[in-house]
C-alpha atoms as a PDB file:
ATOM      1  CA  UNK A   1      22.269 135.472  74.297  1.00  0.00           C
ATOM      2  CA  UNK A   2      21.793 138.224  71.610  1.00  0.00           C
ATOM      3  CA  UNK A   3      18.988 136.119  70.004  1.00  0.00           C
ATOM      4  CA  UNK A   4      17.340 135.045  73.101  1.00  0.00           C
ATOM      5  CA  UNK A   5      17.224 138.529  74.106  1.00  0.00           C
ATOM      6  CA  UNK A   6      15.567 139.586  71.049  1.00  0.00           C
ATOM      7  CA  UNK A   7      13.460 136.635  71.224  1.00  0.00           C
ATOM      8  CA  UNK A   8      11.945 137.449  74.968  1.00  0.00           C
ATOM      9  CA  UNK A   9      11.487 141.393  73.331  1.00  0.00           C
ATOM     10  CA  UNK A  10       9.266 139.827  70.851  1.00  0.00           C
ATOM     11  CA  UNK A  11       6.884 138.448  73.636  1.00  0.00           C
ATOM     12  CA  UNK A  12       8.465 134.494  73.401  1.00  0.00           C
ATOM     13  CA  UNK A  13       7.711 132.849  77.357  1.00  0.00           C
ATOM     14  CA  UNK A  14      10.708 131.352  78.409  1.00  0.00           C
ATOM     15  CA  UNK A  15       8.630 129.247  80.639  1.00  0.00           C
ATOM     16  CA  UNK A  16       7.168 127.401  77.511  1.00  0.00           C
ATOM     17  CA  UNK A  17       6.884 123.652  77.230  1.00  0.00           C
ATOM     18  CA  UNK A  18       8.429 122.096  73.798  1.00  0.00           C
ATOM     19  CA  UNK A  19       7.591 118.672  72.351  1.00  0.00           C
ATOM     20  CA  UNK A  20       9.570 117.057  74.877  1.00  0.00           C
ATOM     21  CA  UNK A  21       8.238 119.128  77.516  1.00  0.00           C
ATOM     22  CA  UNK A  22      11.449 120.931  78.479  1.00  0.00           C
ATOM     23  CA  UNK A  23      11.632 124.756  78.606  1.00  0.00           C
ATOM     24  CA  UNK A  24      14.404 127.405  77.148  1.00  0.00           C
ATOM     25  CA  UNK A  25      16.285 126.823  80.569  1.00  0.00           C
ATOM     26  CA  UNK A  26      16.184 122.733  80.420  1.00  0.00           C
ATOM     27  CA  UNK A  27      17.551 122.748  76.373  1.00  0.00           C
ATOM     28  CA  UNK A  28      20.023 125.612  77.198  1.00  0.00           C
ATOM     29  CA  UNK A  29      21.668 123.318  79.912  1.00  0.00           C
ATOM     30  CA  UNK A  30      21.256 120.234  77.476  1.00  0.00           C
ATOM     31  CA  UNK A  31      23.425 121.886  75.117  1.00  0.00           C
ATOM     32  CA  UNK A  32      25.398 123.354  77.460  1.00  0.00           C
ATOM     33  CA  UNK A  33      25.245 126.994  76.309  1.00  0.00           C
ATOM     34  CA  UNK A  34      26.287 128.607  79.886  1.00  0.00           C
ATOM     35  CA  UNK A  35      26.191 131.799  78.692  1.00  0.00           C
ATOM     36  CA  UNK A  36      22.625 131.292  77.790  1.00  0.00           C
ATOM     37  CA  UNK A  37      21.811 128.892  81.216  1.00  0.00           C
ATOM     38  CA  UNK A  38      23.210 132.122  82.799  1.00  0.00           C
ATOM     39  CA  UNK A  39      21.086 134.714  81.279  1.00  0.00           C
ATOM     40  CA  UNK A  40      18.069 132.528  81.608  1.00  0.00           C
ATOM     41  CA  UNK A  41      18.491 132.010  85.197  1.00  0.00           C
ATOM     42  CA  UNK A  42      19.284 136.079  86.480  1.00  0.00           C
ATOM     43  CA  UNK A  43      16.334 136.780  84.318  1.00  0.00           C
ATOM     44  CA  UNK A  44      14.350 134.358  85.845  1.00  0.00           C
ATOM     45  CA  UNK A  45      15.470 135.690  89.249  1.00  0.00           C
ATOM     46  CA  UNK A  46      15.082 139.546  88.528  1.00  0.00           C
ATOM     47  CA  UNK A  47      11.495 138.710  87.105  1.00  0.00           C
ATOM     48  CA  UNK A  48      11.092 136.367  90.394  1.00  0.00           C
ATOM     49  CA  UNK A  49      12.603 139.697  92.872  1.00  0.00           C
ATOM     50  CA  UNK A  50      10.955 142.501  90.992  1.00  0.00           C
ATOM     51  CA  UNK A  51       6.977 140.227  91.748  1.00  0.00           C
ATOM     52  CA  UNK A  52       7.972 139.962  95.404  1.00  0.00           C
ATOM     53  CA  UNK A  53       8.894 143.321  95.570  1.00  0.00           C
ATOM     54  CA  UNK A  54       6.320 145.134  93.687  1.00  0.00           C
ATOM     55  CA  UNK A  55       4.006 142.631  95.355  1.00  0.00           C
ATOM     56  CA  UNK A  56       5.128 143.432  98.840  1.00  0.00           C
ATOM     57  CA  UNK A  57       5.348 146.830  98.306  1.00  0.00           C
ATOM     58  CA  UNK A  58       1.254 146.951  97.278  1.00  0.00           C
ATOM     59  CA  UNK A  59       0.536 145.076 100.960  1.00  0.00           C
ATOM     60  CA  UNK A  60       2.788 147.644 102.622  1.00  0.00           C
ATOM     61  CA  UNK A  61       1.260 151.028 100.671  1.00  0.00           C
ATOM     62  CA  UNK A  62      -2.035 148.830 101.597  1.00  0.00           C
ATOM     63  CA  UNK A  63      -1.444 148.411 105.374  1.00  0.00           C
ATOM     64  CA  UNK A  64      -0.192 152.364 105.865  1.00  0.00           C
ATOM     65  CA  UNK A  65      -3.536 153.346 104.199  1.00  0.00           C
ATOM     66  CA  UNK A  66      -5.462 151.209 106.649  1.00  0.00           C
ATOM     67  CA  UNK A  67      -3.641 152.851 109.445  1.00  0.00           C
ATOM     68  CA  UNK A  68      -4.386 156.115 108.259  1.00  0.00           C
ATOM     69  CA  UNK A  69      -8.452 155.566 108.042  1.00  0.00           C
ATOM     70  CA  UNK A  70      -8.198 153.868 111.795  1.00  0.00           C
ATOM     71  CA  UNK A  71      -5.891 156.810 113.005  1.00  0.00           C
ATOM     72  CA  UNK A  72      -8.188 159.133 111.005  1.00  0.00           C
ATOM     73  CA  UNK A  73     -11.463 157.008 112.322  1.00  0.00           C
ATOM     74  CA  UNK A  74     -10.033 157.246 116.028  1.00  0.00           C
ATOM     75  CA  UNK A  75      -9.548 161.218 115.919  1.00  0.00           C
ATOM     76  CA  UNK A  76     -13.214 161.588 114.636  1.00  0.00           C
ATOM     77  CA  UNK A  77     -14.515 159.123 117.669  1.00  0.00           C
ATOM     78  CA  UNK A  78     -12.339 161.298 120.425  1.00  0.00           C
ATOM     79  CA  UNK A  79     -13.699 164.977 118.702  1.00  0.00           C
ATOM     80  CA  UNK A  80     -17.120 163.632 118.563  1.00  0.00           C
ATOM     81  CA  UNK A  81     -16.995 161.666 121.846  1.00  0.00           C
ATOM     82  CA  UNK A  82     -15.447 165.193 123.712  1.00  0.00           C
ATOM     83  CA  UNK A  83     -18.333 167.215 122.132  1.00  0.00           C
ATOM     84  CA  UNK A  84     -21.086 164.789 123.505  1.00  0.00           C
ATOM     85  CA  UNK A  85     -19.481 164.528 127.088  1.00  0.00           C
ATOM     86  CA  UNK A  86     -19.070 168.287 126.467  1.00  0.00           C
ATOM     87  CA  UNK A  87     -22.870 168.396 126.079  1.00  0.00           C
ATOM     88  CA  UNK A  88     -24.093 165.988 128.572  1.00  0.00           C
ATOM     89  CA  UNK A  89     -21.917 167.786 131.206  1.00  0.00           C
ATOM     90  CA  UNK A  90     -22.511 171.382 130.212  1.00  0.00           C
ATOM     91  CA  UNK A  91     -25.219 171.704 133.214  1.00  0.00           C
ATOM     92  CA  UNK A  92     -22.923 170.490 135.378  1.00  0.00           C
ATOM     93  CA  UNK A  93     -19.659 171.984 134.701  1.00  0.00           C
ATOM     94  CA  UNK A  94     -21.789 175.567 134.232  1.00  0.00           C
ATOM     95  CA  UNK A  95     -22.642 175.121 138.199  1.00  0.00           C
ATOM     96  CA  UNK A  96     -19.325 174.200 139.447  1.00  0.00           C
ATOM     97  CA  UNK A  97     -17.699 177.192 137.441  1.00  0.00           C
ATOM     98  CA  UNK A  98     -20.508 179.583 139.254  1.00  0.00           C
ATOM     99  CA  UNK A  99     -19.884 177.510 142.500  1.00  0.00           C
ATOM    100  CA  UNK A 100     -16.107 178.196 142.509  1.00  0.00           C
ATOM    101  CA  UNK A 101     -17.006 182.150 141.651  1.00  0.00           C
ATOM    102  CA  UNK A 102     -19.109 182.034 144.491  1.00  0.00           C
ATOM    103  CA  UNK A 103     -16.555 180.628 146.532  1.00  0.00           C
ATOM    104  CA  UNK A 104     -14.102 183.187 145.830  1.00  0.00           C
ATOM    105  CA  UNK A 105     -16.757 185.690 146.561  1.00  0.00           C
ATOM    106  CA  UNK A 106     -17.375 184.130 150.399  1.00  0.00           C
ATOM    107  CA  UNK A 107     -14.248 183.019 151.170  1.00  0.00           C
ATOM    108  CA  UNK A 108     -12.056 185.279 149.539  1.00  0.00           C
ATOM    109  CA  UNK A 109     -11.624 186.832 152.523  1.00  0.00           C
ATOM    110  CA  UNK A 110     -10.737 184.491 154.707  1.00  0.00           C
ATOM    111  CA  UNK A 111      -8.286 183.014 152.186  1.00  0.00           C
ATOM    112  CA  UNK A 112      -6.398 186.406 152.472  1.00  0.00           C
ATOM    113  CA  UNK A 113      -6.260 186.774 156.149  1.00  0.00           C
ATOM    114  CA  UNK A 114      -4.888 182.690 156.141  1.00  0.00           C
ATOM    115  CA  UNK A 115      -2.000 184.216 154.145  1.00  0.00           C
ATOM    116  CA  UNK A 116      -1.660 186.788 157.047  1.00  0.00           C
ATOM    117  CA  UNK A 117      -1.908 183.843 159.726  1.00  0.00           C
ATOM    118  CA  UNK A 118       0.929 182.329 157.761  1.00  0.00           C
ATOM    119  CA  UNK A 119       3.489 184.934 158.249  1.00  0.00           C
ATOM    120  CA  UNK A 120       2.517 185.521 161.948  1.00  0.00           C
ATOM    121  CA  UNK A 121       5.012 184.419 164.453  1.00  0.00           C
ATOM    122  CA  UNK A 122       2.674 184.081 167.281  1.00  0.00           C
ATOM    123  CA  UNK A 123      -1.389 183.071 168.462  1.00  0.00           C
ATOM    124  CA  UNK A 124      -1.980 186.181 169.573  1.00  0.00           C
ATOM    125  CA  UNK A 125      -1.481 187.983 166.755  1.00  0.00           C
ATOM    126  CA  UNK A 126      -4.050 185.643 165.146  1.00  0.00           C
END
């Protein structure tokens, strides 16, 4: 294990093909080495877990930075589409604010004496 250890440190594939076409994992089972099948096989599985992580993690970090720009895309169309309704409506929303003053001005009055109406017990006090 020691040598195949140092062996992998020194850039050898364990992956690689010999004459026969078998690889480290195929002649360490051949000469039954289990100790050696064994290390192959978690290092095999750790290299196998650490792509699928690291791999999964880039789509994830990938997907929350799309949400961001469409979360960050949608606030820009709601500011921009509130300051053009904004300005289309100013006209409009200028006349009803003067309207309502106006209103309170006429009918201020009469809203009043309605209050007075309210606490009346009788139509002839009306």
């Amino acid at each position: 294990v020691d040598l195949l250890e140092w062996l992998v440190s020194e850039g050898m594939d364990l992956n690689a093909l010999d004459a026969q076409h078998r690889t480290t994992l195929d002649v360490a089972k051949a000469s039954k080495a289990s100790l050696a099948t064994k290390w192959i096989i978690e290092r095999k599985a750790k290299a196998i877990i650490g792509s699928f992580l690291r791999r999964n993690y880039f789509h994830a970090l990938r997907r929350r930075r799309l949400q961001k720009s469409k979360d960050a895309a949608t606030l820009i169309q709601s500011v921009i589409r509130a300051y053009a309704t904004r300005k289309i409506f100013a006209n409009v929303l200028m006349r009803r604010m003067e309207e309502s003053q106006h209103f309170a001005i006429v009918w201020g009055r009469v809203i009043a004496s309605i209050d007075n109406i309210a606490t009346s017990t009788c139509w002839a006090d009306i």
